[in-house]
PDB file of N, CA and C in Angstrom:
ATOM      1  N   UNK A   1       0.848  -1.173   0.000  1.00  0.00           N
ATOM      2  CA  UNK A   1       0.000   0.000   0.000  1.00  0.00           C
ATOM      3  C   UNK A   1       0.895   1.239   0.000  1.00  0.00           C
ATOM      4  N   UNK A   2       0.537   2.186  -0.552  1.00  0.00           N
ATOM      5  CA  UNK A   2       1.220   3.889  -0.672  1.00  0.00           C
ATOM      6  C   UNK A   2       0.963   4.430   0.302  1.00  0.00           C
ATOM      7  N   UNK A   3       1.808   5.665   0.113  1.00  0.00           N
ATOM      8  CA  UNK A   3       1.565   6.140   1.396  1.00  0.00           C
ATOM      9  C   UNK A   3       0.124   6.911   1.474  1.00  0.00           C
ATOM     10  N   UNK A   4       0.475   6.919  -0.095  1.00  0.00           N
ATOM     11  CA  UNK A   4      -1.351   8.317  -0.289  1.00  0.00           C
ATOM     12  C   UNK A   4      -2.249   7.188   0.144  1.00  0.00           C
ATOM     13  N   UNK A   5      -2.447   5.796  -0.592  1.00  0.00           N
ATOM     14  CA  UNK A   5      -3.609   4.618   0.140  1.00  0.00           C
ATOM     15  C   UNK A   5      -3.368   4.853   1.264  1.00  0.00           C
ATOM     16  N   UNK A   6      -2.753   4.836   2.007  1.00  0.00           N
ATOM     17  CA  UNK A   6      -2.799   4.738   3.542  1.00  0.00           C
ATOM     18  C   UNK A   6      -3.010   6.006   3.949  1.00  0.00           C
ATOM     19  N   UNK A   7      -2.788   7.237   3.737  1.00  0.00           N
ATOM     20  CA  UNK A   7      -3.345   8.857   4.243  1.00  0.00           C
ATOM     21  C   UNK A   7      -5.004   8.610   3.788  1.00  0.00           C
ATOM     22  N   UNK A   8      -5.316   8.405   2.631  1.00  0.00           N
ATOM     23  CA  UNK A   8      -6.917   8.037   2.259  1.00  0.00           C
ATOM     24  C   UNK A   8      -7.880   7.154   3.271  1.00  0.00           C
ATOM     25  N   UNK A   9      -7.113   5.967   3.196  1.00  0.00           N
ATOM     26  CA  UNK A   9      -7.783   5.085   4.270  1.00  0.00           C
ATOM     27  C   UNK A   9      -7.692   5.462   5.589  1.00  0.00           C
ATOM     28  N   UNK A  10      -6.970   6.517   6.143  1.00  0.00           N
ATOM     29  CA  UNK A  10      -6.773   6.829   7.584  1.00  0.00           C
ATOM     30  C   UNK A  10      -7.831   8.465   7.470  1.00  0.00           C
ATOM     31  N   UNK A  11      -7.896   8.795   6.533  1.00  0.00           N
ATOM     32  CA  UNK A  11      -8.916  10.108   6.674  1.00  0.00           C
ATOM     33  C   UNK A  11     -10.767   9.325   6.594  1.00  0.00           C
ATOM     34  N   UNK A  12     -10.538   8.265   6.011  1.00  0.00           N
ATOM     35  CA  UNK A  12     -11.676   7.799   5.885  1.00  0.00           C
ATOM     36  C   UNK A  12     -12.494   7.709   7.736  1.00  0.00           C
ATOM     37  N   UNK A  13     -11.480   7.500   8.265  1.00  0.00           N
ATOM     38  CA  UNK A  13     -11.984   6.779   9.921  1.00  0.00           C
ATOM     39  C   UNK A  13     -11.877   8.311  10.864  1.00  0.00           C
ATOM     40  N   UNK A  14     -11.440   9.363  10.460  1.00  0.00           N
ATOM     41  CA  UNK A  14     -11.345  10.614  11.814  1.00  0.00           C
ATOM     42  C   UNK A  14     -12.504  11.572  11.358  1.00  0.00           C
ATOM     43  N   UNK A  15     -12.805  11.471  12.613  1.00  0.00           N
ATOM     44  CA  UNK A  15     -13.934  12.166  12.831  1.00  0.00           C
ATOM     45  C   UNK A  15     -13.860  13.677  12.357  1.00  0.00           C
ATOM     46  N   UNK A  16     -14.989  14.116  12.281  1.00  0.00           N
ATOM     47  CA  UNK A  16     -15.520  15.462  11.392  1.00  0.00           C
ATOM     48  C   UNK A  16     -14.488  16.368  12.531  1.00  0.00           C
ATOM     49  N   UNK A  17     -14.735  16.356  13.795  1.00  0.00           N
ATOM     50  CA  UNK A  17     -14.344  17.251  14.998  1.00  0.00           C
ATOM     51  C   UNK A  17     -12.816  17.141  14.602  1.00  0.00           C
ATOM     52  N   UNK A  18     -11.773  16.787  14.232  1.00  0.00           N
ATOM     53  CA  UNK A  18     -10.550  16.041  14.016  1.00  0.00           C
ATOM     54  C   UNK A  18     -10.417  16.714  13.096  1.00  0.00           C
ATOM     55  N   UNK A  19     -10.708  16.463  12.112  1.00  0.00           N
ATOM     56  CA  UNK A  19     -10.513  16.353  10.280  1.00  0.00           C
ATOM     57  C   UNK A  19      -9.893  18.257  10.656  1.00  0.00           C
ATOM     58  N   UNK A  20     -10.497  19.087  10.926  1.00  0.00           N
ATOM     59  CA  UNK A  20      -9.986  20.438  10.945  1.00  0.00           C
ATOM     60  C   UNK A  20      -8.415  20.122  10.983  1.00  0.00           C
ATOM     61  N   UNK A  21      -7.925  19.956  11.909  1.00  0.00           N
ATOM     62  CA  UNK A  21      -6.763  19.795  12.225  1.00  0.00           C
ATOM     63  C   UNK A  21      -5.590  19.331  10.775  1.00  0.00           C
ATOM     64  N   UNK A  22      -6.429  17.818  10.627  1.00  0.00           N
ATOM     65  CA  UNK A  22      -5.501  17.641   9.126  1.00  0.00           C
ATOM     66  C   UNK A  22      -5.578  18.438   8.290  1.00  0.00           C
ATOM     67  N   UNK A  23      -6.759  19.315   8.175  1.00  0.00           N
ATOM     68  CA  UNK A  23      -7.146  20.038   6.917  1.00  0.00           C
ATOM     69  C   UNK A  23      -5.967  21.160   7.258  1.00  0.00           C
ATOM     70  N   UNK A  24      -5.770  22.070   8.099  1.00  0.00           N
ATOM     71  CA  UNK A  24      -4.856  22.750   8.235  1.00  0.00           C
ATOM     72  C   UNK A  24      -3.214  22.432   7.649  1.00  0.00           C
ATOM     73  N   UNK A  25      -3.361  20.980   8.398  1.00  0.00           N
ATOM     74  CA  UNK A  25      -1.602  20.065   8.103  1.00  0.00           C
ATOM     75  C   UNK A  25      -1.435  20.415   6.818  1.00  0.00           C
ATOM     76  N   UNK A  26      -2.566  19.566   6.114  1.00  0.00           N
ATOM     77  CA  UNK A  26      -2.532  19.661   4.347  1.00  0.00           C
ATOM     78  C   UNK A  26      -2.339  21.121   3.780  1.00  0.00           C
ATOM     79  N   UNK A  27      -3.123  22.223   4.304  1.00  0.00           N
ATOM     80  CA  UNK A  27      -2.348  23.373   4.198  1.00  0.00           C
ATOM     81  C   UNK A  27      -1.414  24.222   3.902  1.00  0.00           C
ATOM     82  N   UNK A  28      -1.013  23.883   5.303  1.00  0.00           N
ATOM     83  CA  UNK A  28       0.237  24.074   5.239  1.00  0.00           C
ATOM     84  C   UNK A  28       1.661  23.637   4.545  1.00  0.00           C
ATOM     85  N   UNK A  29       1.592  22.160   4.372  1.00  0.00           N
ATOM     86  CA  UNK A  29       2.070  21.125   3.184  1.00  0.00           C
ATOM     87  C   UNK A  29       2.371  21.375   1.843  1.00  0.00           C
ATOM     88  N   UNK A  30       0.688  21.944   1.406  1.00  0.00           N
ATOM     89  CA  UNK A  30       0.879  21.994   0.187  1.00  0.00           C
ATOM     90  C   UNK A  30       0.519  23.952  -0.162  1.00  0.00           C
ATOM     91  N   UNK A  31       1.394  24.440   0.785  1.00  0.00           N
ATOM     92  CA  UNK A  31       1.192  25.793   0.351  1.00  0.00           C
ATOM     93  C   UNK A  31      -0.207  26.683   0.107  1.00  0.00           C
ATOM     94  N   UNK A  32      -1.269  26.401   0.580  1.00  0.00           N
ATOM     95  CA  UNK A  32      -2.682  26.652   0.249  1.00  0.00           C
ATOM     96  C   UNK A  32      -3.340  27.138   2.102  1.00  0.00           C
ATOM     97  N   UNK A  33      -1.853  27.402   2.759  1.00  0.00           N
ATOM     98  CA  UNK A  33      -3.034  27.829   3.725  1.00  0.00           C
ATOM     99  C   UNK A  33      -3.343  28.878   3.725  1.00  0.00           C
ATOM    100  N   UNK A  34      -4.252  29.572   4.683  1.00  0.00           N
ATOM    101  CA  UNK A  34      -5.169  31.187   4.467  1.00  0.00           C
ATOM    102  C   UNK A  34      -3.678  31.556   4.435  1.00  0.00           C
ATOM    103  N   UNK A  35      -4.466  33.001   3.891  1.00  0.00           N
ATOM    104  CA  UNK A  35      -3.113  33.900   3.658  1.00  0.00           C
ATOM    105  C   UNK A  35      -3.755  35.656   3.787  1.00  0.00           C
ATOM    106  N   UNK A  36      -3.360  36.220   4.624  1.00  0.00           N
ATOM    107  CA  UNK A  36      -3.721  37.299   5.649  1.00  0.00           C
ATOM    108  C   UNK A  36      -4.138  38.080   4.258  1.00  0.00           C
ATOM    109  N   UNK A  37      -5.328  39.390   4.581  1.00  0.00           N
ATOM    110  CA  UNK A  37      -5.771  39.858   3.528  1.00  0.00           C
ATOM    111  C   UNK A  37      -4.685  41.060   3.697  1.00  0.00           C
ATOM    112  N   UNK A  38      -4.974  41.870   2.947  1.00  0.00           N
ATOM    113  CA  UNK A  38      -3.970  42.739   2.911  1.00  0.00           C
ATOM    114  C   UNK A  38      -4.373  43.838   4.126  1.00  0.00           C
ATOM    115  N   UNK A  39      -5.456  44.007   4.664  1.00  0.00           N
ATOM    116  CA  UNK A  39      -5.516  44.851   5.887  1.00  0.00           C
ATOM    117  C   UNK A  39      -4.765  44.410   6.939  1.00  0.00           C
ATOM    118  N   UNK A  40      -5.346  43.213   7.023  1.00  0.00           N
ATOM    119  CA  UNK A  40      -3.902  42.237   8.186  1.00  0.00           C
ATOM    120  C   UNK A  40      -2.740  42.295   7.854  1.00  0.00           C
ATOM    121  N   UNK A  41      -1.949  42.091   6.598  1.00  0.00           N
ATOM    122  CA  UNK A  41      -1.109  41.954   6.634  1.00  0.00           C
ATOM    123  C   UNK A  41      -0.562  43.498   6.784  1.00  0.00           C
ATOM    124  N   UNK A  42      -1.082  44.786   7.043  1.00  0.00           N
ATOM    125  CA  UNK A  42      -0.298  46.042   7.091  1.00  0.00           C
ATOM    126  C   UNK A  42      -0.632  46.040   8.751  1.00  0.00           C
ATOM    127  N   UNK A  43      -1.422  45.320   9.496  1.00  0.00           N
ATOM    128  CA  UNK A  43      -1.624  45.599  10.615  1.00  0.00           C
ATOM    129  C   UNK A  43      -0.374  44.870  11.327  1.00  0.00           C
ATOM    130  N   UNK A  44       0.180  43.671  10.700  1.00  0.00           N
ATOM    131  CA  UNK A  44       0.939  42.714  11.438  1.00  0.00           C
ATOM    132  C   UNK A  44       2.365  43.973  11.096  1.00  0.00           C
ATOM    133  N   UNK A  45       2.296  44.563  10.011  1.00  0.00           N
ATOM    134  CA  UNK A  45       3.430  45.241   9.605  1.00  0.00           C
ATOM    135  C   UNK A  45       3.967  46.556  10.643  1.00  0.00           C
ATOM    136  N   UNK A  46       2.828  46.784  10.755  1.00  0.00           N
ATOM    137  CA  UNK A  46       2.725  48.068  11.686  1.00  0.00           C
ATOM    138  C   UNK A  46       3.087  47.656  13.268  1.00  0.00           C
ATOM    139  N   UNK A  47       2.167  46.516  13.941  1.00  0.00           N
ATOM    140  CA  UNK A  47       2.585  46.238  14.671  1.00  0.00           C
ATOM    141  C   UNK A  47       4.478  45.832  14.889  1.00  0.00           C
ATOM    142  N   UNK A  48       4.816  45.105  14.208  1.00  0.00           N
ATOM    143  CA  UNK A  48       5.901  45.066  14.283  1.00  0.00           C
ATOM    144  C   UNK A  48       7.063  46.251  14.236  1.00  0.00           C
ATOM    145  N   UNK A  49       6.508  47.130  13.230  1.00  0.00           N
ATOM    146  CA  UNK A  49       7.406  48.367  13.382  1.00  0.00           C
ATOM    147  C   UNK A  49       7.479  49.235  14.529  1.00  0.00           C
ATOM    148  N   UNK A  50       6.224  49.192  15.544  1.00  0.00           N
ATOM    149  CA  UNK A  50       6.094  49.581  16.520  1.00  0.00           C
ATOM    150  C   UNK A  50       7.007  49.103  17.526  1.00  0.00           C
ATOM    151  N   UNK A  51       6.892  47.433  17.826  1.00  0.00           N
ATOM    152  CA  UNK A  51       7.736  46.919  18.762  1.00  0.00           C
ATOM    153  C   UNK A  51       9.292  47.275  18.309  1.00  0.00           C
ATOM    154  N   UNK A  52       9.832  47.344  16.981  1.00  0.00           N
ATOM    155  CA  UNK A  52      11.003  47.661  16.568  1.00  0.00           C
ATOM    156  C   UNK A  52      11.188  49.223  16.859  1.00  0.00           C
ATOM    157  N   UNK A  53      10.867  49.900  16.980  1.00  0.00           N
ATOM    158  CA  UNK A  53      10.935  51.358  17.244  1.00  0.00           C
ATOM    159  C   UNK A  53      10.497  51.998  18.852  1.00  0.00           C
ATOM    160  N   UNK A  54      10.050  50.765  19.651  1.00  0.00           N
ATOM    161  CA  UNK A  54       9.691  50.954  20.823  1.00  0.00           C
ATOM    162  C   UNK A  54       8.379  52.168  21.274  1.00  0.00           C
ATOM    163  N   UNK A  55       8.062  51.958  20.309  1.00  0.00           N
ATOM    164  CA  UNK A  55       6.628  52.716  20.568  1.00  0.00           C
ATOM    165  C   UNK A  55       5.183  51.581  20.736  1.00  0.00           C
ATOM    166  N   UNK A  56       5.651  50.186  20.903  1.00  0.00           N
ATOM    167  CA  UNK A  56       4.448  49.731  20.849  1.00  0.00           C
ATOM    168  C   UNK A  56       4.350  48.891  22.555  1.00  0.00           C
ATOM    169  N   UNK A  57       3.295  48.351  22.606  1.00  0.00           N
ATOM    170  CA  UNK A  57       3.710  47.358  24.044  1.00  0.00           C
ATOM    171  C   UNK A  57       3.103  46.043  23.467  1.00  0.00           C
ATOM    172  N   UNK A  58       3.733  45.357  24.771  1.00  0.00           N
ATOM    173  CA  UNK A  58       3.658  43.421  24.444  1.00  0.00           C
ATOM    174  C   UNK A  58       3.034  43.252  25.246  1.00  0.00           C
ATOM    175  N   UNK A  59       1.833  42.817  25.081  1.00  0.00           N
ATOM    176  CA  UNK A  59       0.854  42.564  26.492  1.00  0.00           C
ATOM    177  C   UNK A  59       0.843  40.894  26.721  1.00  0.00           C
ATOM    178  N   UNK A  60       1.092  40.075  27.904  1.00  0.00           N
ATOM    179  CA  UNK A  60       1.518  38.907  27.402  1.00  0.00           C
ATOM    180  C   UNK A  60       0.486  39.055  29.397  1.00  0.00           C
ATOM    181  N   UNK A  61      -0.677  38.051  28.455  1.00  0.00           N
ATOM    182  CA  UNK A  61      -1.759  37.620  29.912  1.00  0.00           C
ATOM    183  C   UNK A  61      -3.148  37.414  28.805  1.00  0.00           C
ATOM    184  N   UNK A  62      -3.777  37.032  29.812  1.00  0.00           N
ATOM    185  CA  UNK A  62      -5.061  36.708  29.593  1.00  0.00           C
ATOM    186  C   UNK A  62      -5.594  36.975  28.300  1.00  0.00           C
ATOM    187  N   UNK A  63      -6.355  36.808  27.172  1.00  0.00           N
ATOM    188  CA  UNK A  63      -6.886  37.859  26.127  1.00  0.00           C
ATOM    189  C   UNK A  63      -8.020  38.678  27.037  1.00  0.00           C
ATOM    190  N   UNK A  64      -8.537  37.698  27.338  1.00  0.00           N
ATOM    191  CA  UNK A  64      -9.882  38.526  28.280  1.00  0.00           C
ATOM    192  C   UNK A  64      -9.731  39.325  28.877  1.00  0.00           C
ATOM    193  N   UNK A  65      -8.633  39.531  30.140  1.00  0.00           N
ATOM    194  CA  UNK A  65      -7.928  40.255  30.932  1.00  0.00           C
ATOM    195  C   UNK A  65      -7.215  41.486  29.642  1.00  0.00           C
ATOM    196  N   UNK A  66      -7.233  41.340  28.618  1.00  0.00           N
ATOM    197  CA  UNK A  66      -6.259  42.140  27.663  1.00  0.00           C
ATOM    198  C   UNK A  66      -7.700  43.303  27.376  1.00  0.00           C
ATOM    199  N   UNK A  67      -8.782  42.344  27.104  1.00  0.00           N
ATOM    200  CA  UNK A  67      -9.763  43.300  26.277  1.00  0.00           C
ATOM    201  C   UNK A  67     -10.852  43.942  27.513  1.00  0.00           C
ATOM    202  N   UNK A  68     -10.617  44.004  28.778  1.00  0.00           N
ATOM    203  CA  UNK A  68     -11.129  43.830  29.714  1.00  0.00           C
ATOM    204  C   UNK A  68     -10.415  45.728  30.312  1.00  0.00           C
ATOM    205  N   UNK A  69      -8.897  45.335  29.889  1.00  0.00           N
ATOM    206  CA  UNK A  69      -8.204  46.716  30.051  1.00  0.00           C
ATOM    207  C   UNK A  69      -9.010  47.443  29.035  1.00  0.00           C
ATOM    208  N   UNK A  70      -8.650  46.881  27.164  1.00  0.00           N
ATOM    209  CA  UNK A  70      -9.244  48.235  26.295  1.00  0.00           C
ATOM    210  C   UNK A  70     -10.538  48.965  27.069  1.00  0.00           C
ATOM    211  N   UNK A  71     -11.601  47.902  27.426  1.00  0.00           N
ATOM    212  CA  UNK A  71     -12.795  48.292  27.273  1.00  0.00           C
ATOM    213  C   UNK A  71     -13.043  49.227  28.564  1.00  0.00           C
ATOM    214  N   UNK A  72     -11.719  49.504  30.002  1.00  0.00           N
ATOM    215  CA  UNK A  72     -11.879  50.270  30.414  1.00  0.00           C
ATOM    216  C   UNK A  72     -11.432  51.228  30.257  1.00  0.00           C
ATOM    217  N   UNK A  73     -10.598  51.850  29.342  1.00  0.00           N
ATOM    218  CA  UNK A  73      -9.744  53.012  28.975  1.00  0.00           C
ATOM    219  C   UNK A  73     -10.930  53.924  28.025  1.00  0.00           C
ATOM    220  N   UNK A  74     -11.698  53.395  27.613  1.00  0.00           N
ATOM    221  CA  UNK A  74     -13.108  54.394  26.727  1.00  0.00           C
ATOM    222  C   UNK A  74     -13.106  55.088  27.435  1.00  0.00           C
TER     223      UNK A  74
END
């Protein structure tokens, strides 16, 4: 048996809840995973120029606890 028969016959048996996971693997594999739209990708840009220029901060905790601060600074 190949290896593709045997990746086929082993996707045949994992469950729907699961299958996400490979679907990502394959993805990534074969070059086809999401790929940031271009608003994201100037946001990831920006962010980074920030931390490189020291004008930005690294908030490293909770997300909840993260959006919990924004939503009291209004």
């Amino acid at each position: 048996m190949s290896n593709r028969e045997r990746a086929i016959q082993l996707l045949d048996i994992i469950d729907e809840e699961r299958m996400v996971y490979v679907v990502r693997i394959l993805e990534n594999l074969t070059g086809f995973a999401e790929i940031p739209n271009a608003e994201t990708a100037a946001a990831i840009e920006e962010g980074d120029k920030m931390l490189e220029c020291g004008t930005g901060q690294r908030y490293e905790g909770a997300t909840e606890d993260f959006f919990n601060t924004l939503l009291r600074e209004e």
